[in-house]
PDB file of N, CA and C in Angstrom:
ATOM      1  N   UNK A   1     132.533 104.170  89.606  1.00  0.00           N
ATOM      2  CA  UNK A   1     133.816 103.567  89.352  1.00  0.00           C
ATOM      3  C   UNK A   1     134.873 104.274  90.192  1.00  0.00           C
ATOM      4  N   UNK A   2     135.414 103.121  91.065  1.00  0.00           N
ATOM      5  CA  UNK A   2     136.597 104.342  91.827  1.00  0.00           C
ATOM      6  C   UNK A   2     137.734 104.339  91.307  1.00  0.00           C
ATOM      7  N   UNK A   3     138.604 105.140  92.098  1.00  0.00           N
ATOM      8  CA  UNK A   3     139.992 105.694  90.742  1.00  0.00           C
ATOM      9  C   UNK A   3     140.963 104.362  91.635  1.00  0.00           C
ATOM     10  N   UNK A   4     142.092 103.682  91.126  1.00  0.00           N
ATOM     11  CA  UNK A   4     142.452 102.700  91.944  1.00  0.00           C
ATOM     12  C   UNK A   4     143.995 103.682  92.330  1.00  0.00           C
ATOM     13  N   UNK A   5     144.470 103.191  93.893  1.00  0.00           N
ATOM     14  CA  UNK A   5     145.367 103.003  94.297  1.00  0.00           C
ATOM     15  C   UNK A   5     146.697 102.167  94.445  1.00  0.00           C
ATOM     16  N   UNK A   6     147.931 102.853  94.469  1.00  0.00           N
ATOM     17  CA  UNK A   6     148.792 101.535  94.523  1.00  0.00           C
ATOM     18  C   UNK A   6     148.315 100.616  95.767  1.00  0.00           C
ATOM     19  N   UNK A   7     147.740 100.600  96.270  1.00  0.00           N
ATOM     20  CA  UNK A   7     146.955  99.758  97.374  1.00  0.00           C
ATOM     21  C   UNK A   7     145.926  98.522  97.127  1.00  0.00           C
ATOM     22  N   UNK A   8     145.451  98.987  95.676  1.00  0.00           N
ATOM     23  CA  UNK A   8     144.584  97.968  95.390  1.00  0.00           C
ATOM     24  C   UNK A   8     144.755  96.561  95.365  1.00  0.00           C
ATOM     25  N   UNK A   9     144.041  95.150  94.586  1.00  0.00           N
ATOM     26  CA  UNK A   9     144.466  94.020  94.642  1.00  0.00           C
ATOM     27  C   UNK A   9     143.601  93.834  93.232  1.00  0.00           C
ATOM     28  N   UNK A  10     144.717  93.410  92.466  1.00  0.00           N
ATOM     29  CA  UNK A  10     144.496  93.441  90.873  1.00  0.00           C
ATOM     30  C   UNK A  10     144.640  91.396  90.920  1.00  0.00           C
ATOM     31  N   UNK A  11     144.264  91.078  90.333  1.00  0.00           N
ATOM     32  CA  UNK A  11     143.963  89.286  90.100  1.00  0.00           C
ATOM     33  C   UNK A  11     143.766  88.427  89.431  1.00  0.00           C
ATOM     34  N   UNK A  12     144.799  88.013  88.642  1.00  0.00           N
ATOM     35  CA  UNK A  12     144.570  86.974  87.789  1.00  0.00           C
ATOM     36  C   UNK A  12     142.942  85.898  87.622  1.00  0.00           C
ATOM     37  N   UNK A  13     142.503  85.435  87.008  1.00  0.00           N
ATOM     38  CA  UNK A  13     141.418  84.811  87.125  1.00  0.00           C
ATOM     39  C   UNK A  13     141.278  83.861  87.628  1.00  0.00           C
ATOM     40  N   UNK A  14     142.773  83.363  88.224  1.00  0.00           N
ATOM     41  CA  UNK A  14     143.100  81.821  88.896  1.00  0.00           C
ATOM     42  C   UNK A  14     143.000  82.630  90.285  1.00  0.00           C
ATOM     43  N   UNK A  15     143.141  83.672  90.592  1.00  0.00           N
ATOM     44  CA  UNK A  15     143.334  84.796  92.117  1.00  0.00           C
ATOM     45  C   UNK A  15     145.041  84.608  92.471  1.00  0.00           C
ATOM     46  N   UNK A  16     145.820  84.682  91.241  1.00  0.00           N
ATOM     47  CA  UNK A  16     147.280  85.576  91.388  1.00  0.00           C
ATOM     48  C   UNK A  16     147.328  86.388  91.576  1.00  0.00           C
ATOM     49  N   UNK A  17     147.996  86.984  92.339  1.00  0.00           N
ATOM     50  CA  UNK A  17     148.075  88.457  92.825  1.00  0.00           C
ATOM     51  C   UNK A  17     148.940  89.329  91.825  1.00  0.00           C
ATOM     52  N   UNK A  18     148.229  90.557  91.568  1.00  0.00           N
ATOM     53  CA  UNK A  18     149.503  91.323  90.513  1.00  0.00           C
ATOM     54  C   UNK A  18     149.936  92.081  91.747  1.00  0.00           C
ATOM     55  N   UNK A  19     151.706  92.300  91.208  1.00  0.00           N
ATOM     56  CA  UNK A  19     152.611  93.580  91.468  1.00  0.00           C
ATOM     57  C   UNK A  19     152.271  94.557  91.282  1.00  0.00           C
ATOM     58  N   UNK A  20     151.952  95.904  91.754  1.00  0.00           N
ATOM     59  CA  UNK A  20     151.709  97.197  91.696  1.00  0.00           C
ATOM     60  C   UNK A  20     153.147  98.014  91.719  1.00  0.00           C
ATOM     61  N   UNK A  21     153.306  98.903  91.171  1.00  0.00           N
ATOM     62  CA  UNK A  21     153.947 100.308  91.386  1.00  0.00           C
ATOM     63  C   UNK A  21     153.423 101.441  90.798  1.00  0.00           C
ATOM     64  N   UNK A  22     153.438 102.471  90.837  1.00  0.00           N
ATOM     65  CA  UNK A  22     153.100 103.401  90.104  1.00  0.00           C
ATOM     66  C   UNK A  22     154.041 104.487  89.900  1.00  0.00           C
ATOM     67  N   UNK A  23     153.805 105.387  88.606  1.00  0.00           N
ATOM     68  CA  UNK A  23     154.572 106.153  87.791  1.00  0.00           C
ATOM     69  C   UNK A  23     154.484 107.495  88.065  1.00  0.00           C
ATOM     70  N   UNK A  24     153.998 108.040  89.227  1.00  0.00           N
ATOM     71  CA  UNK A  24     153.067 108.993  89.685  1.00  0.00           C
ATOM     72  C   UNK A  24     153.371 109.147  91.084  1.00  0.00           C
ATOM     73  N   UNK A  25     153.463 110.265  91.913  1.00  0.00           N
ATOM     74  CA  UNK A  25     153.629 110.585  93.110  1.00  0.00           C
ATOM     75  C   UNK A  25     152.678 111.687  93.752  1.00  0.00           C
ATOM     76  N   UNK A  26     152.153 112.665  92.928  1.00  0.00           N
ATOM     77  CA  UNK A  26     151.914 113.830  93.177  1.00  0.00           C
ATOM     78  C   UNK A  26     150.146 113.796  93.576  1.00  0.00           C
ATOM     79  N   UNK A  27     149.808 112.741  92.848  1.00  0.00           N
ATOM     80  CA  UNK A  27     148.469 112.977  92.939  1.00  0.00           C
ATOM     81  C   UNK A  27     148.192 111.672  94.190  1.00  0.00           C
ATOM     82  N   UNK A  28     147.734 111.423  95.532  1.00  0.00           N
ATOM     83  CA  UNK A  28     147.409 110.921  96.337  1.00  0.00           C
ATOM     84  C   UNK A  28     145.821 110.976  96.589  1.00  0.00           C
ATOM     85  N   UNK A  29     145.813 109.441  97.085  1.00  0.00           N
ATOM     86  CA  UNK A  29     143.964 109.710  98.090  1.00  0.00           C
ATOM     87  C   UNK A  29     145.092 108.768  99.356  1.00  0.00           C
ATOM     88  N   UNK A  30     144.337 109.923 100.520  1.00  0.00           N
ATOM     89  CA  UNK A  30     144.903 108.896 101.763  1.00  0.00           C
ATOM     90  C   UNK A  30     146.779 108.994 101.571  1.00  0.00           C
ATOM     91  N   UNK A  31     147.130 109.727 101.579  1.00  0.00           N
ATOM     92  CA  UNK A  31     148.887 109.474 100.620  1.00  0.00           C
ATOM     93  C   UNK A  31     149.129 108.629 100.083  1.00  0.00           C
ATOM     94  N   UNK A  32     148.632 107.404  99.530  1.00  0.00           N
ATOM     95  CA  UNK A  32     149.185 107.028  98.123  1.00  0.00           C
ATOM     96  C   UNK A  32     148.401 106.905  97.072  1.00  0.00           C
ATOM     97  N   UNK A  33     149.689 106.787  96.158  1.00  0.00           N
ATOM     98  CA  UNK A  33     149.509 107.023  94.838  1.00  0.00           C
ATOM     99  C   UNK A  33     148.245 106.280  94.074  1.00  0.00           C
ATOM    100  N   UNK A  34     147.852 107.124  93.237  1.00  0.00           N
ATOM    101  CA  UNK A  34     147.025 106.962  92.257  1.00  0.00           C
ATOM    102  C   UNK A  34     147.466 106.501  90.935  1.00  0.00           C
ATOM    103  N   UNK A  35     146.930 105.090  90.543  1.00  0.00           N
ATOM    104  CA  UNK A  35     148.020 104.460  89.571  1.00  0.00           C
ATOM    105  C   UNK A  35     147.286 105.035  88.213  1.00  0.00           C
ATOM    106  N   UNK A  36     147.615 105.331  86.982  1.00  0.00           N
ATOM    107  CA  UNK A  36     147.818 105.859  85.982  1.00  0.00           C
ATOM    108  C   UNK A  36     147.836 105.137  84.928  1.00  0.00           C
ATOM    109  N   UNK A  37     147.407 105.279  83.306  1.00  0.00           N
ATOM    110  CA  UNK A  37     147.854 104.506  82.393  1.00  0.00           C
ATOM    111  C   UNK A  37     149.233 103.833  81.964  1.00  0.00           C
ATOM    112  N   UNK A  38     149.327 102.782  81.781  1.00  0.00           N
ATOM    113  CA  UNK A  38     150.325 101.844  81.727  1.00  0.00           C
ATOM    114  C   UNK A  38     150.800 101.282  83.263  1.00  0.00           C
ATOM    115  N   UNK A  39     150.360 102.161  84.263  1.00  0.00           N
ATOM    116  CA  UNK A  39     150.853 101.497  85.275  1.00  0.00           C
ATOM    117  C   UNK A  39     150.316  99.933  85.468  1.00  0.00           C
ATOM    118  N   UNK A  40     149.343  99.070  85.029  1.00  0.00           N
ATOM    119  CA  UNK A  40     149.432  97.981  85.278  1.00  0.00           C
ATOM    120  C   UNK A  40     149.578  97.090  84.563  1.00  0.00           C
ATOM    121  N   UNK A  41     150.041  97.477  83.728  1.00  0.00           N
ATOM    122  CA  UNK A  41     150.481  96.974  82.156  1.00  0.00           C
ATOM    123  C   UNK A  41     151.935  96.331  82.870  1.00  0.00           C
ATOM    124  N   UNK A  42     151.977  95.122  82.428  1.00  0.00           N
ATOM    125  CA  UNK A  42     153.813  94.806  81.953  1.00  0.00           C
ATOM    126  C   UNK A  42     154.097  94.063  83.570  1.00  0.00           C
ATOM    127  N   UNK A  43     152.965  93.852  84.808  1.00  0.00           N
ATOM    128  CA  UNK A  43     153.375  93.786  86.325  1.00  0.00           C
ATOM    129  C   UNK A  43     153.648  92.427  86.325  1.00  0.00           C
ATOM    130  N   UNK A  44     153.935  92.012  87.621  1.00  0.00           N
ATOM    131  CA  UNK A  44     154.630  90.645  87.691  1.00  0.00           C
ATOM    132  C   UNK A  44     153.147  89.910  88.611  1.00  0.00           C
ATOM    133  N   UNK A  45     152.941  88.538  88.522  1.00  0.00           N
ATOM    134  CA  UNK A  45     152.023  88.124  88.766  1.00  0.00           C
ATOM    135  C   UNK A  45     152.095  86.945  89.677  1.00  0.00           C
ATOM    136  N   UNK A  46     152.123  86.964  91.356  1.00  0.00           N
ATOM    137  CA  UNK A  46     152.463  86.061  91.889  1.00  0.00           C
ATOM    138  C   UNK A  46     151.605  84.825  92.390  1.00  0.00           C
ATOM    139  N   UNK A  47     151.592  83.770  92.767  1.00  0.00           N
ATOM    140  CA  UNK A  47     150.956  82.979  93.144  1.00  0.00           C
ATOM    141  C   UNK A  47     149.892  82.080  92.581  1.00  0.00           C
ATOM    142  N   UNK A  48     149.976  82.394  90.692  1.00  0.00           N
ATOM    143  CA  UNK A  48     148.908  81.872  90.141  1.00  0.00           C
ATOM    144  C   UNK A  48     148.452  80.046  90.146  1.00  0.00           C
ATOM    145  N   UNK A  49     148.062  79.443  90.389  1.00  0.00           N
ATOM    146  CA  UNK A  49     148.040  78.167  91.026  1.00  0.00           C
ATOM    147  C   UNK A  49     147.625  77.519  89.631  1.00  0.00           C
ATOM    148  N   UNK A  50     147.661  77.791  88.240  1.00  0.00           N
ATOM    149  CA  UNK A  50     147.025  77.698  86.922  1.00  0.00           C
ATOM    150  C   UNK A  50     148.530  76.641  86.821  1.00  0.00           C
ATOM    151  N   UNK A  51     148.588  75.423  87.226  1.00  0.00           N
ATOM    152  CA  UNK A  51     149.827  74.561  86.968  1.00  0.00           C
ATOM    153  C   UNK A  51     150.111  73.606  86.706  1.00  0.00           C
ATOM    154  N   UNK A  52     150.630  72.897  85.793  1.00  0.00           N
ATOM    155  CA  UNK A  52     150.664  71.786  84.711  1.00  0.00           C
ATOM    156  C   UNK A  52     151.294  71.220  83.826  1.00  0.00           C
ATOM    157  N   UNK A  53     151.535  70.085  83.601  1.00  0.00           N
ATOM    158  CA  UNK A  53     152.412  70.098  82.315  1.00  0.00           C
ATOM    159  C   UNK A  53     152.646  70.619  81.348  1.00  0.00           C
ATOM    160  N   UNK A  54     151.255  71.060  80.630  1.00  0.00           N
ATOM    161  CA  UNK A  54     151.466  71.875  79.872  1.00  0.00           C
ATOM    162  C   UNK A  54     150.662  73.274  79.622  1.00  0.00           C
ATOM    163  N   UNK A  55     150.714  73.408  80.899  1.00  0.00           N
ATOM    164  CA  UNK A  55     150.106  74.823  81.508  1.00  0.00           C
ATOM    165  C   UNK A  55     150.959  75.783  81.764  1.00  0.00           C
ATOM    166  N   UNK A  56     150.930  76.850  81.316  1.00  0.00           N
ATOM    167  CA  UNK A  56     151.887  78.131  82.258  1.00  0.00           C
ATOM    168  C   UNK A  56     150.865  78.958  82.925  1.00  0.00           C
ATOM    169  N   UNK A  57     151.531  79.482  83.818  1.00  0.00           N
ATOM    170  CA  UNK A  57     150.586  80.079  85.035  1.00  0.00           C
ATOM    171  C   UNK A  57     151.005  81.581  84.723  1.00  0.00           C
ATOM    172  N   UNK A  58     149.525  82.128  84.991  1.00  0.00           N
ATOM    173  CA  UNK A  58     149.710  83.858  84.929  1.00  0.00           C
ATOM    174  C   UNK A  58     151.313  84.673  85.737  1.00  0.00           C
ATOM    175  N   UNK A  59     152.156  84.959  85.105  1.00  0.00           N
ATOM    176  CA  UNK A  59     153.308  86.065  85.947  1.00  0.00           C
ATOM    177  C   UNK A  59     153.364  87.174  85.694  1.00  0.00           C
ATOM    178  N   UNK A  60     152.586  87.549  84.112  1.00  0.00           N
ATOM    179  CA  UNK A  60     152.585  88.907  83.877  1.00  0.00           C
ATOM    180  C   UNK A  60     151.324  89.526  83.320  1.00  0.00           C
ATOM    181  N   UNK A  61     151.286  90.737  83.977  1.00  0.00           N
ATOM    182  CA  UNK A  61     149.593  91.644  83.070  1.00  0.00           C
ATOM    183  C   UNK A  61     150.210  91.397  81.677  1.00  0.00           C
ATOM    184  N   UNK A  62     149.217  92.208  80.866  1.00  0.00           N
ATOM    185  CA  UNK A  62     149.558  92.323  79.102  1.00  0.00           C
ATOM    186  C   UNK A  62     148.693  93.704  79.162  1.00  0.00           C
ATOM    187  N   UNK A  63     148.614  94.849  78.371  1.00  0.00           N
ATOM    188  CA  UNK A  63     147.908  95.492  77.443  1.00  0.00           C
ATOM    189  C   UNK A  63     146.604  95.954  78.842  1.00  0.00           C
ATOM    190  N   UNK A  64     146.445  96.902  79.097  1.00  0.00           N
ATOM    191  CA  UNK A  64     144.794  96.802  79.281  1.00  0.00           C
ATOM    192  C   UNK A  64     143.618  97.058  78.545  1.00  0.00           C
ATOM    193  N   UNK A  65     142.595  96.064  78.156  1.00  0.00           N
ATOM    194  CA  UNK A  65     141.795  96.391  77.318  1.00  0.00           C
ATOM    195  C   UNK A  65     140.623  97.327  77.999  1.00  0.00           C
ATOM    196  N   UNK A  66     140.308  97.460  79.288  1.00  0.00           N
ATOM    197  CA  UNK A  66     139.624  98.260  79.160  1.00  0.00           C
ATOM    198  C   UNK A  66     139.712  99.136  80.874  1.00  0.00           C
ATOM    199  N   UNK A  67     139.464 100.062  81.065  1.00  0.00           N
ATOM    200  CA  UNK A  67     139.453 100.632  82.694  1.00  0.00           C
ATOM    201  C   UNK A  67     140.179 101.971  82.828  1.00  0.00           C
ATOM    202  N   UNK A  68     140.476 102.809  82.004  1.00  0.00           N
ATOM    203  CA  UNK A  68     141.273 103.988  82.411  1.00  0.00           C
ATOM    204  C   UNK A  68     140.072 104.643  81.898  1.00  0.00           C
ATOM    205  N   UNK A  69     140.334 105.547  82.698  1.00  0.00           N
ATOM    206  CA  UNK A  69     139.103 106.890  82.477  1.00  0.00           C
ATOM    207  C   UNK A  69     139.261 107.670  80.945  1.00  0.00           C
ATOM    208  N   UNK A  70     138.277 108.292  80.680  1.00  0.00           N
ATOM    209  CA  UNK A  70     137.796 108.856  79.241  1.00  0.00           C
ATOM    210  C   UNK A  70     138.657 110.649  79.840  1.00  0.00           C
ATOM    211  N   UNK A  71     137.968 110.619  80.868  1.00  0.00           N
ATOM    212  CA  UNK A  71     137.980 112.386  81.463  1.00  0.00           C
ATOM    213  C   UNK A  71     138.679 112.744  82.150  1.00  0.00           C
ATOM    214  N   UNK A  72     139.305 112.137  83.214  1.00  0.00           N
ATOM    215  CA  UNK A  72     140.256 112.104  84.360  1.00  0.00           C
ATOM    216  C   UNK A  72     141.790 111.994  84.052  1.00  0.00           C
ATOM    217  N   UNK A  73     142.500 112.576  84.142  1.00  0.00           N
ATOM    218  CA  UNK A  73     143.614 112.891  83.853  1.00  0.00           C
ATOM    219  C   UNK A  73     144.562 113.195  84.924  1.00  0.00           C
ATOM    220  N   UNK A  74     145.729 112.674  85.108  1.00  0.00           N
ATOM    221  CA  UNK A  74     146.901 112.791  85.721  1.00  0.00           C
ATOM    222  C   UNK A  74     148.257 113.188  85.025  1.00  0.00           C
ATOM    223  N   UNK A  75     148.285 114.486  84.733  1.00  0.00           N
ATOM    224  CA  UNK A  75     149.860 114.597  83.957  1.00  0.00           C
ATOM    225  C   UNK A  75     149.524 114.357  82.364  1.00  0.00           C
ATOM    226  N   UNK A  76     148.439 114.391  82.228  1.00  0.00           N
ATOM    227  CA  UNK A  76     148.339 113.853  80.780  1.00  0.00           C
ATOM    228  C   UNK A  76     147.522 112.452  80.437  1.00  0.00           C
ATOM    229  N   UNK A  77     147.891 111.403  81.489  1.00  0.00           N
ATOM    230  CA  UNK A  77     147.587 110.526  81.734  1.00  0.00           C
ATOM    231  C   UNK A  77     146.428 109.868  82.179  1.00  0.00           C
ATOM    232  N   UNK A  78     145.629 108.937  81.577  1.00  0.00           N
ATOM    233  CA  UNK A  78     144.424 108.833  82.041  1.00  0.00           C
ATOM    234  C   UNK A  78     144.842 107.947  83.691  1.00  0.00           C
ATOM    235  N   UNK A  79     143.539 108.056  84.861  1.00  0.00           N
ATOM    236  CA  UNK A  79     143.728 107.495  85.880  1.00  0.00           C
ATOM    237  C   UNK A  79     142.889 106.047  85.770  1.00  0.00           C
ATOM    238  N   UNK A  80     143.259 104.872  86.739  1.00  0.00           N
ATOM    239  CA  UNK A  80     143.133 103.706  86.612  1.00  0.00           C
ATOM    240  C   UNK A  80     141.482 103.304  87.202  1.00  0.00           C
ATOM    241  N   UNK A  81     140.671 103.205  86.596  1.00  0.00           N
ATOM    242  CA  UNK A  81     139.246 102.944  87.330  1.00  0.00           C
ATOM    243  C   UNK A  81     139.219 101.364  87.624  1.00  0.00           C
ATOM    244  N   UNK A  82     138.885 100.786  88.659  1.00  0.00           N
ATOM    245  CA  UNK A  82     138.400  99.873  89.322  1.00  0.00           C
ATOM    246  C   UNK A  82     137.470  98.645  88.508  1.00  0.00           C
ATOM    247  N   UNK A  83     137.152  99.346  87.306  1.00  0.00           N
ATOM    248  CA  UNK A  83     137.053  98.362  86.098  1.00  0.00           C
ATOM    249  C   UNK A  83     137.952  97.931  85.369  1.00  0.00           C
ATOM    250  N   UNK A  84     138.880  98.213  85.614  1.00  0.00           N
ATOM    251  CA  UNK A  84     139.926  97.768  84.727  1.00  0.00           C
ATOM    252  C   UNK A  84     140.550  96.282  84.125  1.00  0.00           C
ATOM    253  N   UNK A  85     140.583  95.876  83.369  1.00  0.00           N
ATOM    254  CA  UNK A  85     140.995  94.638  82.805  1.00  0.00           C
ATOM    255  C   UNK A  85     141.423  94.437  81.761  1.00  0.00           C
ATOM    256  N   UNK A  86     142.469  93.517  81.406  1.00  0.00           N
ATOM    257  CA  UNK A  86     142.724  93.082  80.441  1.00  0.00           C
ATOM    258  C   UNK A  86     144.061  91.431  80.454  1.00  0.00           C
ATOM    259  N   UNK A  87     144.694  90.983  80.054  1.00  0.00           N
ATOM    260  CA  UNK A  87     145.059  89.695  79.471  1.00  0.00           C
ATOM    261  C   UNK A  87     146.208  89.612  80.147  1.00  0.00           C
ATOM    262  N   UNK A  88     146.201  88.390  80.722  1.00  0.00           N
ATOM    263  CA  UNK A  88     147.827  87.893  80.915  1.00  0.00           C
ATOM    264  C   UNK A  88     148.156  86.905  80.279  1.00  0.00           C
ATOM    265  N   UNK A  89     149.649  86.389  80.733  1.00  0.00           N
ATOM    266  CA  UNK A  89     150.420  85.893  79.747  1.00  0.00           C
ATOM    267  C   UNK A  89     149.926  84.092  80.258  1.00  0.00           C
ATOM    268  N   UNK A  90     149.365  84.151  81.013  1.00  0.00           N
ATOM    269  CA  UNK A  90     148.910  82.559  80.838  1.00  0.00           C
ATOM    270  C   UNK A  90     148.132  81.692  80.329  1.00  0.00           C
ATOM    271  N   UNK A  91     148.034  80.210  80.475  1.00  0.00           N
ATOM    272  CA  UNK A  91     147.659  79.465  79.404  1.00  0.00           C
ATOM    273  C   UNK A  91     146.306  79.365  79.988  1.00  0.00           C
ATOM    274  N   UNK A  92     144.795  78.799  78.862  1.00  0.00           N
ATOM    275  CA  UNK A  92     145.366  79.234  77.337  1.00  0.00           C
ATOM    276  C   UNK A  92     145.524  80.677  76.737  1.00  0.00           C
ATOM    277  N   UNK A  93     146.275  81.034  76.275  1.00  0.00           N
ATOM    278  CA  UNK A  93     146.801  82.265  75.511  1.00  0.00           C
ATOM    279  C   UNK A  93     145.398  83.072  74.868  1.00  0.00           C
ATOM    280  N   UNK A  94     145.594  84.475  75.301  1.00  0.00           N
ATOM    281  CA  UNK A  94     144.541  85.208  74.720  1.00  0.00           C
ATOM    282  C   UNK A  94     143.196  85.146  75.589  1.00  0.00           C
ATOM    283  N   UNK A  95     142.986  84.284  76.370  1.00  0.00           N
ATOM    284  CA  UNK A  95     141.556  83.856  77.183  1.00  0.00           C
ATOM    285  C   UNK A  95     141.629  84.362  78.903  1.00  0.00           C
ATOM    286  N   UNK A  96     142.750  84.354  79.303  1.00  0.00           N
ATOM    287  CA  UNK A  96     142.729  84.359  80.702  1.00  0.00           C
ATOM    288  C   UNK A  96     143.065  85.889  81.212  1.00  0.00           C
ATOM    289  N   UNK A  97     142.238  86.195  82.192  1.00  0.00           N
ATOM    290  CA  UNK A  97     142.292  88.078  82.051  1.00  0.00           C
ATOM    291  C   UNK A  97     142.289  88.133  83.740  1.00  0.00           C
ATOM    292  N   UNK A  98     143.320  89.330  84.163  1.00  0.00           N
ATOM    293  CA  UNK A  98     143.193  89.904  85.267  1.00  0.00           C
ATOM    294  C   UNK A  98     142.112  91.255  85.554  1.00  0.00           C
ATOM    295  N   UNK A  99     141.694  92.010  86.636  1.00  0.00           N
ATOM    296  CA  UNK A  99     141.046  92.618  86.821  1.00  0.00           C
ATOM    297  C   UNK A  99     141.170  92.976  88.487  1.00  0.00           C
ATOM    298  N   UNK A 100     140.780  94.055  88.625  1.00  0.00           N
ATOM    299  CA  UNK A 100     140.507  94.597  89.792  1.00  0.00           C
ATOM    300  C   UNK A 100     139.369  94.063  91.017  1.00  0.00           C
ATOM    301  N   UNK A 101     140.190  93.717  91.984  1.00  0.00           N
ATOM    302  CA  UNK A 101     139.122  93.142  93.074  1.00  0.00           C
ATOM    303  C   UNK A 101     138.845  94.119  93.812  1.00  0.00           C
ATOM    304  N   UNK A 102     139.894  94.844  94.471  1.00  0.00           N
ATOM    305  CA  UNK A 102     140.068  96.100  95.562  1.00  0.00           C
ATOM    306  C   UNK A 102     140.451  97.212  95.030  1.00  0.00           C
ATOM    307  N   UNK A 103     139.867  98.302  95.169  1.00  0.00           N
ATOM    308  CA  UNK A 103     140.266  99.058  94.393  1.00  0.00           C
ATOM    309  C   UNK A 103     141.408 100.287  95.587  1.00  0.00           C
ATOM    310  N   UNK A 104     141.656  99.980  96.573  1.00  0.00           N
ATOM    311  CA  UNK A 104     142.659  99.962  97.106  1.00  0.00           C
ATOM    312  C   UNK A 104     142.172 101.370  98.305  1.00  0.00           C
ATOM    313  N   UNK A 105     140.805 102.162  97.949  1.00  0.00           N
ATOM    314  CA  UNK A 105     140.669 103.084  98.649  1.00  0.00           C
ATOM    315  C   UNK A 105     139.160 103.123  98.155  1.00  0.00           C
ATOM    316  N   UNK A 106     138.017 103.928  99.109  1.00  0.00           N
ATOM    317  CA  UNK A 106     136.535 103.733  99.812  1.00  0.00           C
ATOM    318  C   UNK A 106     135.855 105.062  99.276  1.00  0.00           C
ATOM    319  N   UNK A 107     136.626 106.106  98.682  1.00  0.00           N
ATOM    320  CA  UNK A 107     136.607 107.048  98.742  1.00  0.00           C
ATOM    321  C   UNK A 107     136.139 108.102  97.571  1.00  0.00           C
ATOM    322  N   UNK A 108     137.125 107.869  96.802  1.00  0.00           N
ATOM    323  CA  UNK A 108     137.089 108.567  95.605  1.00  0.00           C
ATOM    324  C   UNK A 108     136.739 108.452  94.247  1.00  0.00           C
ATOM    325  N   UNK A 109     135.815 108.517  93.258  1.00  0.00           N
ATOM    326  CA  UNK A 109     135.362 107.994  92.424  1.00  0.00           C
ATOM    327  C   UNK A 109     134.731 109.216  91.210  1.00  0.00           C
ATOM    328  N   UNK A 110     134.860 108.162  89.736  1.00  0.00           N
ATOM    329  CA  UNK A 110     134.851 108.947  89.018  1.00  0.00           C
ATOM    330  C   UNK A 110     132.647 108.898  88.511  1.00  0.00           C
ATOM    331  N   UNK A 111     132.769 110.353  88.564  1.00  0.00           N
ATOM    332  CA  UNK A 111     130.726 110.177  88.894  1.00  0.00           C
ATOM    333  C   UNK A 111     130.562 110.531  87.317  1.00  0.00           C
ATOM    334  N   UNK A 112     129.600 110.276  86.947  1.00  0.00           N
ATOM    335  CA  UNK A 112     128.695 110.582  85.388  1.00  0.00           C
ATOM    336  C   UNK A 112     127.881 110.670  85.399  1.00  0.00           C
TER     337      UNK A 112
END
């Protein structure tokens, strides 16, 4: 499982692209940042093509249900593994989940 970068490409299930930033500076692969718990929580979600009358299309992550490390720690903070997923805000509600395609760097990974 690799640790993800603000570099990565996180994706609605329709292939919306999520917004990245991260909360974190200090810890780098390649100089950038290594995104952190909550960092992909709450992001903005562009391009979801999920569109309809009475459809709303993915714009925002929700919650992650699953992908931050058990052991790995940043500041306190668990770091973001390349499994990561959990729910956005589009229709139908509760069913439609983003996840990690790219994990933004080739390199670094958490071993067990």
């Amino acid at each position: 499982m690799r640790w993800v970068t603000v570099d990565a490409l996180l994706q609605c299930a329709h292939l919306g692209k999520v917004g990245l930033t991260h909360s974190q500076s200090w810890v780098t692969i390649e100089g950038r940042p290594v995104l952190v718990q909550a960092d992909p929580e709450g992001r903005p979600i562009t391009g979801c093509p999920n569109i309809g009358p009475t459809i709303k299309p993915c714009t925002t992550t929700l919650k992650v249900q699953a992908g931050y490390s058990t052991w790995i720690r940043v500041d306190g903070k668990p770091v973001v593994l390349d499994i990561v997923t959990g729910l956005t805000d589009g229709t139908p509600p509760g069913v439609v989940k983003y996840h990690c395609t790219t994990p933004g760097q080739p390199f670094v990974s958490e071993g067990r």
